[in-house]
C-alpha atoms as a PDB file:
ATOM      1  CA  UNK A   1     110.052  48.904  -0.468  1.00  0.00           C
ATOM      2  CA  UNK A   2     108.092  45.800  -0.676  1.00  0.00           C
ATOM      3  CA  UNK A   3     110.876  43.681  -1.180  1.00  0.00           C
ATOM      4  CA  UNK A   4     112.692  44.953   1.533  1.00  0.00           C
ATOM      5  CA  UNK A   5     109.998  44.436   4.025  1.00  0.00           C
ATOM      6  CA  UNK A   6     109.509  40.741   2.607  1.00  0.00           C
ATOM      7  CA  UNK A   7     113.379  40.486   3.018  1.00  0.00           C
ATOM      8  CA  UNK A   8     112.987  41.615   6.739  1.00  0.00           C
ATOM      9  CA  UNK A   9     109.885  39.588   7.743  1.00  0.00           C
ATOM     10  CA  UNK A  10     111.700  36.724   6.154  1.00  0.00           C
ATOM     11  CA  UNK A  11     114.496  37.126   8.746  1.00  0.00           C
ATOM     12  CA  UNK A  12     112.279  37.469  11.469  1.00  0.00           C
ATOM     13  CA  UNK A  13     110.745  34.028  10.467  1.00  0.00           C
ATOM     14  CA  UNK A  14     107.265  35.810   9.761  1.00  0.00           C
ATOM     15  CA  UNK A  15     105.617  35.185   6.311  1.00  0.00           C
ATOM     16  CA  UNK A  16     102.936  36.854   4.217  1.00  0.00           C
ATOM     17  CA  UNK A  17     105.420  37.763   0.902  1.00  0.00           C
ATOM     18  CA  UNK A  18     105.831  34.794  -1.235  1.00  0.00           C
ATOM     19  CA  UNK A  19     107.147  34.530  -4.616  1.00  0.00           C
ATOM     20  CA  UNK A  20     104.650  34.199  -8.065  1.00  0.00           C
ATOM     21  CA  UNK A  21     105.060  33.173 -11.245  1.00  0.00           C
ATOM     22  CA  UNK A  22     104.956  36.762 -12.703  1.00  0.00           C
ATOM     23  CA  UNK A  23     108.103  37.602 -10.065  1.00  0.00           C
ATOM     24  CA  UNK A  24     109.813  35.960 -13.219  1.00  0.00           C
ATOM     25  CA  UNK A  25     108.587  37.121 -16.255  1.00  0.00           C
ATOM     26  CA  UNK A  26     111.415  38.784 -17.809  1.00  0.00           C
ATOM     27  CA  UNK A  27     114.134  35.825 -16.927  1.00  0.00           C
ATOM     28  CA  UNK A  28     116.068  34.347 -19.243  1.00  0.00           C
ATOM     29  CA  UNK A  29     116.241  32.064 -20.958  1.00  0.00           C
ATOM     30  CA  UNK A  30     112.766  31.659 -21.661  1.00  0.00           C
ATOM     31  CA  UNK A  31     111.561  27.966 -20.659  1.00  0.00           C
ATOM     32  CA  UNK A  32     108.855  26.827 -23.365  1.00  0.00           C
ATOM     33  CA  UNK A  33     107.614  23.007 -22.150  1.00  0.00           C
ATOM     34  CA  UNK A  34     107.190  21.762 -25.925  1.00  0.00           C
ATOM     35  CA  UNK A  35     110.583  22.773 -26.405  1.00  0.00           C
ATOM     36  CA  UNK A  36     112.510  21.440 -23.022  1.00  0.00           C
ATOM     37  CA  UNK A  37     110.754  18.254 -23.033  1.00  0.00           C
ATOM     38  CA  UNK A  38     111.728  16.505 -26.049  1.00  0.00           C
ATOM     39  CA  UNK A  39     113.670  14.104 -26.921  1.00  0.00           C
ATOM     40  CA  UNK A  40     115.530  12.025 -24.122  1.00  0.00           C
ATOM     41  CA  UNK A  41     116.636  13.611 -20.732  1.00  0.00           C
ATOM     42  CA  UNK A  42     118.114  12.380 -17.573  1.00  0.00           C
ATOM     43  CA  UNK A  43     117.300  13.908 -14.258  1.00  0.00           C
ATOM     44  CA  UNK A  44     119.157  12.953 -10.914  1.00  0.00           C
ATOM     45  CA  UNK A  45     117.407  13.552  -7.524  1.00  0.00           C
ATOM     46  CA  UNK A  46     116.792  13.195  -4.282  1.00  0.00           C
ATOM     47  CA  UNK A  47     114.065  13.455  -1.479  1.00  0.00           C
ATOM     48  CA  UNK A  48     114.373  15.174   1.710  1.00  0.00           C
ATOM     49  CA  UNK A  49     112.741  14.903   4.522  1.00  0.00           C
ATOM     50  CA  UNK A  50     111.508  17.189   6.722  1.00  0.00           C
ATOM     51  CA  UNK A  51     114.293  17.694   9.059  1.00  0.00           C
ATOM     52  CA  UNK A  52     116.440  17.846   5.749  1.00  0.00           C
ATOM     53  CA  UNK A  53     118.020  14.351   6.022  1.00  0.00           C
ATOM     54  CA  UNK A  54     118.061  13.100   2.290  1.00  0.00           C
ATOM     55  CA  UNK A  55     115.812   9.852   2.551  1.00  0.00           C
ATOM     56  CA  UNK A  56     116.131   8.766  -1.276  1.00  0.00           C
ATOM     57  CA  UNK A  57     118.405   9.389  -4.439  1.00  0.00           C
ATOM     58  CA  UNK A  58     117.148   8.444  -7.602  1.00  0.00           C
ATOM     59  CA  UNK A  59     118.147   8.922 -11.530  1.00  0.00           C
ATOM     60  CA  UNK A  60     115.466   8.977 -14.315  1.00  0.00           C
ATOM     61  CA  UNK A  61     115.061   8.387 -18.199  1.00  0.00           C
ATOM     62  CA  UNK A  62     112.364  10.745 -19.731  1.00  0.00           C
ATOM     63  CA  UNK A  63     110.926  10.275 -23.126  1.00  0.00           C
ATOM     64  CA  UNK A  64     109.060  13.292 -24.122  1.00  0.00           C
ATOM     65  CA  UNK A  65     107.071  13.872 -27.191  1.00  0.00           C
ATOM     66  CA  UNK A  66     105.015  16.620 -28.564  1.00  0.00           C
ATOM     67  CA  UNK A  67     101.606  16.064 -30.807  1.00  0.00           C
ATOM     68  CA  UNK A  68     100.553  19.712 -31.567  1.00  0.00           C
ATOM     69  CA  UNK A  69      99.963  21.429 -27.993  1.00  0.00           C
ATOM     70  CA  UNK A  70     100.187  17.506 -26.258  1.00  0.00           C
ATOM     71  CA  UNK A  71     102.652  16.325 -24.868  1.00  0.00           C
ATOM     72  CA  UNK A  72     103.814  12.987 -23.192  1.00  0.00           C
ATOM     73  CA  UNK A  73     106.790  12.702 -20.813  1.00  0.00           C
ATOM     74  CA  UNK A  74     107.373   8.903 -20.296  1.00  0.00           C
ATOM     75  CA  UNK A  75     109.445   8.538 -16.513  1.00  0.00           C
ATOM     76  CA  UNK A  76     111.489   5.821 -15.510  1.00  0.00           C
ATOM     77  CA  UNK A  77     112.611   5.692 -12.062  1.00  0.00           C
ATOM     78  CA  UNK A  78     115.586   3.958 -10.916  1.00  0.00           C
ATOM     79  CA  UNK A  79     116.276   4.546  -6.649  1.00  0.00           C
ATOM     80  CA  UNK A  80     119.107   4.064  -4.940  1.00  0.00           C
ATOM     81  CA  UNK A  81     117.799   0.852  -3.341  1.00  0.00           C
ATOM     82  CA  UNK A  82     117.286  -0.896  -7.274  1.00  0.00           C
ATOM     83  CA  UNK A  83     113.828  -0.252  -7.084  1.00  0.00           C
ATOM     84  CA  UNK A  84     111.931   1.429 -10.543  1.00  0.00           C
ATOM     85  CA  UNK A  85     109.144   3.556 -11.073  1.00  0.00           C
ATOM     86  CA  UNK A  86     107.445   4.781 -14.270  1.00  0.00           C
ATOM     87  CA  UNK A  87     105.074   7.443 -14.354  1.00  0.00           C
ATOM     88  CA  UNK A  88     103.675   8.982 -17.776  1.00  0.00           C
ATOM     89  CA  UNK A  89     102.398  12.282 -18.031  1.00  0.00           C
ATOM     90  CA  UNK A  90     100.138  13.520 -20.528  1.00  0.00           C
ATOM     91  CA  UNK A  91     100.338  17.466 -21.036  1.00  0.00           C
ATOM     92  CA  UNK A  92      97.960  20.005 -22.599  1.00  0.00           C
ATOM     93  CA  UNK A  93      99.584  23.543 -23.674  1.00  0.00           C
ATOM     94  CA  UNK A  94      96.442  26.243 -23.152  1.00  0.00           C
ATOM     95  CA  UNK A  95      98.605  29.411 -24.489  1.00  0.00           C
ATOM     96  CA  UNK A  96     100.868  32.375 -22.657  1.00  0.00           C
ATOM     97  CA  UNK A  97     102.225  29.915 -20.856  1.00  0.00           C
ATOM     98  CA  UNK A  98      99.843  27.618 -19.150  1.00  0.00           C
ATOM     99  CA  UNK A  99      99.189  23.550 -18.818  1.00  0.00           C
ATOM    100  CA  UNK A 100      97.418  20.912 -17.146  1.00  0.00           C
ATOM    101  CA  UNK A 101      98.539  17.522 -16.877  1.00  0.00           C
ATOM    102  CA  UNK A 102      97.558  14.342 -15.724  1.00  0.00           C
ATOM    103  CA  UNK A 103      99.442  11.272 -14.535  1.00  0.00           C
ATOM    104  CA  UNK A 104      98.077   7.594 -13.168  1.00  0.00           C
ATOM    105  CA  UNK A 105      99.156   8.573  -9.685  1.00  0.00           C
ATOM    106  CA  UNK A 106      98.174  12.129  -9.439  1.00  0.00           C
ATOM    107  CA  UNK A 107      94.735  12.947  -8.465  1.00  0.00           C
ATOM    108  CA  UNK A 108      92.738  15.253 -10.060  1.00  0.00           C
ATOM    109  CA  UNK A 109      95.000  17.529 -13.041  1.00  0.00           C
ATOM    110  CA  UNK A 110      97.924  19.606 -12.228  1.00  0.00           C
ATOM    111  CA  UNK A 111      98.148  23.093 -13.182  1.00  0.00           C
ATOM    112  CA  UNK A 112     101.145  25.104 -14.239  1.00  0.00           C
ATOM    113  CA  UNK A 113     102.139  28.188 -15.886  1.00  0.00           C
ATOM    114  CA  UNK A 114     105.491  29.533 -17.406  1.00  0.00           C
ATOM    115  CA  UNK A 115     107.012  32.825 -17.018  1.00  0.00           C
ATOM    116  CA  UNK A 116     110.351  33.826 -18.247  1.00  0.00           C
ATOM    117  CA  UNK A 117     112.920  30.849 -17.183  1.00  0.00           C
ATOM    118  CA  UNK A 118     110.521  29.890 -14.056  1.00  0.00           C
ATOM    119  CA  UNK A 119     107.665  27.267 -13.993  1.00  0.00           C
ATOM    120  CA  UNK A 120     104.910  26.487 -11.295  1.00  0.00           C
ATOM    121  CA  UNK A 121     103.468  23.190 -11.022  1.00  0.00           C
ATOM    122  CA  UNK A 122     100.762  22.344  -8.646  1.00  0.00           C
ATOM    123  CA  UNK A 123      99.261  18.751  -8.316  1.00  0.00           C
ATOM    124  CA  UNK A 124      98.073  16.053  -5.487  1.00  0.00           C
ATOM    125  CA  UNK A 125     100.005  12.828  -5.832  1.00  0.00           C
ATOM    126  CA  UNK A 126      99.011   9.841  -4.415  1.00  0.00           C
ATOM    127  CA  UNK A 127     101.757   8.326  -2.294  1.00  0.00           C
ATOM    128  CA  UNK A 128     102.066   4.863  -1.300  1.00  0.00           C
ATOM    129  CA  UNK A 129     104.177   4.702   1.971  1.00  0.00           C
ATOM    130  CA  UNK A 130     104.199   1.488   4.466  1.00  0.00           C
ATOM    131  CA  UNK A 131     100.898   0.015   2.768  1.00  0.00           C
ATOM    132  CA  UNK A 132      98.637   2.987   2.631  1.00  0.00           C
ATOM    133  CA  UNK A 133      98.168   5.757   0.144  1.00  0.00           C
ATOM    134  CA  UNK A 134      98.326   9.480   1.143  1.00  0.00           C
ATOM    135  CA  UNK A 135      97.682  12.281  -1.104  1.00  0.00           C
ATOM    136  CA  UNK A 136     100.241  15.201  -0.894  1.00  0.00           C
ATOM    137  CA  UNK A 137     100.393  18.181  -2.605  1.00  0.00           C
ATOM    138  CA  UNK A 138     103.348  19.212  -4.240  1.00  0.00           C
ATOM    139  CA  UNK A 139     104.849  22.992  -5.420  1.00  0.00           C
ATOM    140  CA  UNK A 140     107.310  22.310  -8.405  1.00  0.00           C
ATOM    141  CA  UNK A 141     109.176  25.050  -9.488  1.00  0.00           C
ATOM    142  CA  UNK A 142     110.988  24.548 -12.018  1.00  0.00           C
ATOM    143  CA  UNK A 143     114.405  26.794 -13.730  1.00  0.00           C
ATOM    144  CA  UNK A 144     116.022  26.760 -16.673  1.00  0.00           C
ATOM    145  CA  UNK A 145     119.505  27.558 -16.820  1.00  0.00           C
ATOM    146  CA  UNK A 146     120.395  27.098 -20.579  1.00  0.00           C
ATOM    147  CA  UNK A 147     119.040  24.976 -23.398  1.00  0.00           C
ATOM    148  CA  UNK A 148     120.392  21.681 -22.032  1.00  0.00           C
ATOM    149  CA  UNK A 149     120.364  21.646 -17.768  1.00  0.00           C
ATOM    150  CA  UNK A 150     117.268  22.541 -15.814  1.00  0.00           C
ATOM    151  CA  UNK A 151     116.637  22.692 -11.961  1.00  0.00           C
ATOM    152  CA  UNK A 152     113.036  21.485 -10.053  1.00  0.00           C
ATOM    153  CA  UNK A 153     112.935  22.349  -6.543  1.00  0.00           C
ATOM    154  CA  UNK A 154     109.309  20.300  -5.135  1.00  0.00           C
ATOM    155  CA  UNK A 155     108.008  21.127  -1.690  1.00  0.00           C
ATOM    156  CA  UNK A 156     105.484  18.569  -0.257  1.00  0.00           C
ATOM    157  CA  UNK A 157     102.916  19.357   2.383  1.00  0.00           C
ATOM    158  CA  UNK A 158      99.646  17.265   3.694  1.00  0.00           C
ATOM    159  CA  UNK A 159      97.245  19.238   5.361  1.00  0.00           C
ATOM    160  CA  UNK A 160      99.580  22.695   5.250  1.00  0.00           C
ATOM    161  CA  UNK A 161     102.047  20.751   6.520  1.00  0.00           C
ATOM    162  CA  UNK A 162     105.601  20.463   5.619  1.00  0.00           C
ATOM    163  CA  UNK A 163     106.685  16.965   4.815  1.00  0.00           C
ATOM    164  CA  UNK A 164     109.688  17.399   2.848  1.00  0.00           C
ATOM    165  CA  UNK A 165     111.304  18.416  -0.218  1.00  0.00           C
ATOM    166  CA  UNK A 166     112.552  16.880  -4.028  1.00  0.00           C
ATOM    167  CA  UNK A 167     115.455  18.376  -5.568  1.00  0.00           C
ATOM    168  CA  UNK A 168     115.898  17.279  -9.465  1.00  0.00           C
ATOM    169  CA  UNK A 169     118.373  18.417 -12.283  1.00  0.00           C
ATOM    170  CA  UNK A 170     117.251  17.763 -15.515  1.00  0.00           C
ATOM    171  CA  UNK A 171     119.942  17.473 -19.070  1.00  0.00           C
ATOM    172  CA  UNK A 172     118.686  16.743 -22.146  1.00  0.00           C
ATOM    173  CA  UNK A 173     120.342  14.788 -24.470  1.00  0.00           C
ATOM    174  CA  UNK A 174     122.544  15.613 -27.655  1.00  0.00           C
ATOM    175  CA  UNK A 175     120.936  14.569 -30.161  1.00  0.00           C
ATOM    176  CA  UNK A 176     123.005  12.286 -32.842  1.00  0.00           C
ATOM    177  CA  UNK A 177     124.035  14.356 -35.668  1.00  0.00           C
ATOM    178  CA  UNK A 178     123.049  13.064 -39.298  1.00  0.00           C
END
């Protein structure tokens, strides 16, 4: 029943019913961080804003290691206009599912938890746009689909504001056999 009235306040364009975590605790596969990030993967993405209009693409190289329940994700950006990037992440694994993370432009620590295929990742990024620096918050949910592809859907807001969206797919490597 609650589903259905979620479904029909959805329609109507009214919210209150949102999705959690634990909505996806019996998906499959399961998505363990520790064992998703390692190794080399690409992701290709883009931004959106606002009105939808896709603003940037991008590809990027991540390096991910795991020392006991630490992990680093090294990120190289390349955009679509030849500009680079390279943000490195520094993850702590707490147990059933949950991790904070830090990164030289996000403020503060992000917070995530797994459930089932699904993960949540909340975090303020610092932004430089046009010469200033905002801080945005982003929603990351991310979605594995099998050992090797993974999908990140990232909704930005300032303020409770929506400012646009980040789409990424993720594939890890195959590894080299011996």
């Amino acid at each position: 029943m609650t589903k259905w009235i979620c479904a029909v306040l959805g329609v109507l364009g009214i919210s209150g019913c949102s999705t959690t975590i634990e909505d996806y605790r019996d998906t499959t596969p399961p998505l363990v961080l520790e064992d998703y990030f390692k190794g080399t993967l690409d992701a290709w993405g883009m931004f959106q804003d606002r009105s939808g209009k896709v603003i940037k693409r991008f590809h990027v190289v991540i390096d991910a290691k795991w020392e006991g329940p630490v992990g680093t994700l090294d990120e190289r950006f390349t955009y679509d206009d030849g500009s680079t990037q390279r943000r490195v992440w520094t993850l702590t694994a707490h147990g059933d599912g949950r991790y904070t993370g830090t990164a030289g432009d996000v403020v503060g620590v992000a917070e995530g938890q797994a459930r089932g295929n699904a993960f949540r990742w909340k975090y303020v990024m610092a932004l430089p746009v046009d010469g200033k620096v905002y801080h945005v918050d982003f929603d990351d949910w991310m979605y594995l689909v099998d050992d090797k592809v993974m999908l990140n859907r990232s909704e930005m807001s300032k303020f409770g504001f929506h400012l646009g969206e980040v789409t990424l797919s993720f594939t890890r490597r195959s590894e080299a056999s011996p």
